[in-house]
Protein backbone atom coordinates (compact mmCIF):
# COMPACT_ATOMS: atom_id res chain seq x y z
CA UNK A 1 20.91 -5.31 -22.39
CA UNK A 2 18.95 -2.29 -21.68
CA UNK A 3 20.79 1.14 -19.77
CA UNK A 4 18.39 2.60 -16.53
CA UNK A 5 17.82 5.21 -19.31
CA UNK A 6 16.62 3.19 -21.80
CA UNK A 7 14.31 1.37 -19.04
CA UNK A 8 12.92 4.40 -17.82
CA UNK A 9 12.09 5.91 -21.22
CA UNK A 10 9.95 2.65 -22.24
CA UNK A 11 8.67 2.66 -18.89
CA UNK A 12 7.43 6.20 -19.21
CA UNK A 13 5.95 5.33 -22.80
CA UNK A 14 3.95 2.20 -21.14
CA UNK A 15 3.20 4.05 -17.80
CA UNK A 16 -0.50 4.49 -18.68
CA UNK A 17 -4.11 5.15 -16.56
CA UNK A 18 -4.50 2.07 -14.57
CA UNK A 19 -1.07 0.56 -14.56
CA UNK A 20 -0.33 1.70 -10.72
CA UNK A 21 2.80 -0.27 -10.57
CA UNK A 22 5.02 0.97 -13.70
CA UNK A 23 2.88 4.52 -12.47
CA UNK A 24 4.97 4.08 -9.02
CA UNK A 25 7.94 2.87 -10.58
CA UNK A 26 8.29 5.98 -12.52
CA UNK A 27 7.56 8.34 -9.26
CA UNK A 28 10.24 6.50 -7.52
CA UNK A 29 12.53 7.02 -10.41
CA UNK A 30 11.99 10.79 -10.54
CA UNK A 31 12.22 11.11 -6.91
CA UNK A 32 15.77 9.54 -6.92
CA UNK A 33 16.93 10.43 -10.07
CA UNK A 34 17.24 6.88 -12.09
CA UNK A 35 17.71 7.08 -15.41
CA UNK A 36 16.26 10.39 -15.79
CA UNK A 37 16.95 13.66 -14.19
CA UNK A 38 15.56 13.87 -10.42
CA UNK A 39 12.04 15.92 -10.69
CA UNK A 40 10.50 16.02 -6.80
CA UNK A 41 7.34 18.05 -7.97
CA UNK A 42 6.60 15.37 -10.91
CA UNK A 43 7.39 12.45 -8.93
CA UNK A 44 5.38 13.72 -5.83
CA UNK A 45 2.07 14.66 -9.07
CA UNK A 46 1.96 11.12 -9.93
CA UNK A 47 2.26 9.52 -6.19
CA UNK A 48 -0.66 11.85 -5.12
CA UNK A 49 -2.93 10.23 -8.17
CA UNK A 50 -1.81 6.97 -7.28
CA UNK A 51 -2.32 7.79 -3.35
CA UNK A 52 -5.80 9.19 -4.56
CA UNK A 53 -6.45 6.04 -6.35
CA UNK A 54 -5.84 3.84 -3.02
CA UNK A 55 -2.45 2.53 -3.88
CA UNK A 56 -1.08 2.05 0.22
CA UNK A 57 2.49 2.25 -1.06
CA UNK A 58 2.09 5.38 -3.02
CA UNK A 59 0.17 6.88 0.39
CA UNK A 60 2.70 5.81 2.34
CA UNK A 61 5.46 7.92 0.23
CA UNK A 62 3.63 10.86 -0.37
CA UNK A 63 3.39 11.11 3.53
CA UNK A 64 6.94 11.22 3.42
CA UNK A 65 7.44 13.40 0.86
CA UNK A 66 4.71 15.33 3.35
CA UNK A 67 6.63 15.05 6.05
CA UNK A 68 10.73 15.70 4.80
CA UNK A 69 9.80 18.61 2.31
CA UNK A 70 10.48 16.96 -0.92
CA UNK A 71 8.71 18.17 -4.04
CA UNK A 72 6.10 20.08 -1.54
CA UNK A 73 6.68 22.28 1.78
CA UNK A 74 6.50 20.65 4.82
CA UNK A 75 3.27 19.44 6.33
CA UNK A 76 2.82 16.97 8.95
CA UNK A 77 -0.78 17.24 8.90
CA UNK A 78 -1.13 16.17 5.39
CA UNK A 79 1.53 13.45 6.02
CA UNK A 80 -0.24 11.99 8.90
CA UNK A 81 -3.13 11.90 6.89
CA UNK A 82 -1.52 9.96 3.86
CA UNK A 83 0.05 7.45 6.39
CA UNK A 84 -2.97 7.00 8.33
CA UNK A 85 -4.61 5.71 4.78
CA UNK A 86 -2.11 3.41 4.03
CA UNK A 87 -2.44 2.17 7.64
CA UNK A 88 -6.12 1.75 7.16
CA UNK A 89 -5.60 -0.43 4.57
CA UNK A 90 -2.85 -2.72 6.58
CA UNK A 91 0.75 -1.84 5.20
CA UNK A 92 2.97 -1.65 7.75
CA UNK A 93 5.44 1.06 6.86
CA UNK A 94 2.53 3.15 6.87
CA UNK A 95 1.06 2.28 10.00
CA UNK A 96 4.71 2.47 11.74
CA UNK A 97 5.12 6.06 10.13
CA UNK A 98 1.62 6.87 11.41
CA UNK A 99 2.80 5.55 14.81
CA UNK A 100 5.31 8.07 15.09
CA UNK A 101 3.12 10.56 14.15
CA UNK A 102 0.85 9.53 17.40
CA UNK A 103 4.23 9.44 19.29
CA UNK A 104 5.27 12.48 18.45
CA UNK A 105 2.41 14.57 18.04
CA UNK A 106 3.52 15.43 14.43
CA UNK A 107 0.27 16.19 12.54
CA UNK A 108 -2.15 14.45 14.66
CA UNK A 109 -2.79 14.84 18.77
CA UNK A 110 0.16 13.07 20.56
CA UNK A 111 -0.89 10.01 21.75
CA UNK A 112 1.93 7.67 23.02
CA UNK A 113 -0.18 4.40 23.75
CA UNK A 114 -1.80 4.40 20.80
CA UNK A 115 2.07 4.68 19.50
CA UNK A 116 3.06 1.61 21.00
CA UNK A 117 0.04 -0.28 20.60
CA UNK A 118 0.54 0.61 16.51
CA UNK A 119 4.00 -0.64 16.80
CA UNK A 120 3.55 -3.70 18.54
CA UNK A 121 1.15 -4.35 15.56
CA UNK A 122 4.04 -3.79 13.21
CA UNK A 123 6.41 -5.41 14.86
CA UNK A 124 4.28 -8.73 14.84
CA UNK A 125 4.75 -8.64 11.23
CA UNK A 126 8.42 -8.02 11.69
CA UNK A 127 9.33 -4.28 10.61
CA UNK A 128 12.54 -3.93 12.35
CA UNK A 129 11.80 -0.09 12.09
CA UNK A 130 8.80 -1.00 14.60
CA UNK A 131 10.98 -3.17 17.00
CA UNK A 132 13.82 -0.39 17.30
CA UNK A 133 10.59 2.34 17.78
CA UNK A 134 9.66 -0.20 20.63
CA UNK A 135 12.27 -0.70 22.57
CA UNK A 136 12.80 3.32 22.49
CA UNK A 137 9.46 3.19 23.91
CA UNK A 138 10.35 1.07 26.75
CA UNK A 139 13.46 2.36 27.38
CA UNK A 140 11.85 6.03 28.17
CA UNK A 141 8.92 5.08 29.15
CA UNK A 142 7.01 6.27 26.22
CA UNK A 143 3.54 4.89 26.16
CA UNK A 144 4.14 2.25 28.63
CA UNK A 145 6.36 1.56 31.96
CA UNK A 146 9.54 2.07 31.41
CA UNK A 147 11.35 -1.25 31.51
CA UNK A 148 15.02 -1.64 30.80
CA UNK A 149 15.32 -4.99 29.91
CA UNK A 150 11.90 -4.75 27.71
CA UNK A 151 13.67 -2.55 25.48
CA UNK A 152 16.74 -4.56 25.29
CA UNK A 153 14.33 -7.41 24.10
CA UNK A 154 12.90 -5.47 21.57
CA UNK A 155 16.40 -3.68 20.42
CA UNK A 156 17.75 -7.51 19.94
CA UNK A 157 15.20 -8.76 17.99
CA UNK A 158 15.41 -5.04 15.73
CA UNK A 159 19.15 -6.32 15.49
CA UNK A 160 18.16 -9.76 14.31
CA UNK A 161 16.08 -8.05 11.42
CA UNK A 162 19.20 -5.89 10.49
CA UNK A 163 18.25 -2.78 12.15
């Protein structure tokens, strides 16, 4: 059996043009540190080619990397942007972290409704992330009327989902 170490070296020999997925593997590894030491600026290099090259999931984490300062400064605007691509194409951790862009006026104009109408999207597909953002929503009145028992709907079916 294989160490993480030995996995990660053969997947770095294999990781070639046009294999996205072993290509995102090996971003993900350098960003946490598996099997190889943790390099932010080379994992966020090879998620920006893959974002470039349309891959939603690879978007979706260089908008994160964006927007919590690892492996580049802080910038919400280019975060927003990254997460609004992935949402374009339909994934729905990018269109929830797009969402809270619009709810928080992070990189883009705040725009609450168009928060909640975003995460009532998500949340049809069952992000608990989106359910929880929901019944915050409600529960402040946060792109809707505020409506106690609204958000206590949507906080028990983020619990159901494990949130």
């Amino acid at each position: 059996m294989q160490t993480v170490r030995e996995q990660v070296r053969e997947l770095q020999r294999t990781a070639g043009p046009g294999e996205a997925v072993s290509q995102y593997t090996l971003a993900l590894c350098n960003l946490h540190g598996h099997g190889l030491e943790q390099n932010d600026v080379e994992a966020v290099r090879l998620l920006h080619l893959l974002a470039e090259q349309g891959l939603a999931c690879a978007q979706t984490r260089l908008g994160i990397c964006h927007r919590d300062s690892q492996g580049v400064l802080r910038d919400d605007a280019e975060a927003a942007k990254w997460f609004r691509r992935a949402a374009e194409q339909g994934q729905a951790s990018g269109l929830h972290e797009f969402a809270m862009c619009n709810l928080h006026g992070e990189g883009v104009a705040q725009d609450e409704v168009e928060a909640v109408r975003s995460f009532h999207l998500v949340a049809g597909q069952g992000d608990k992330n989106s359910l929880y953002s929901l019944g915050i929503c409600y529960n402040r009145g946060e792109g809707c009327e505020q409506d106690f028992a609204e958000a206590a709907r949507w906080w028990q079916l983020a619990a159901e989902q494990g949130h």
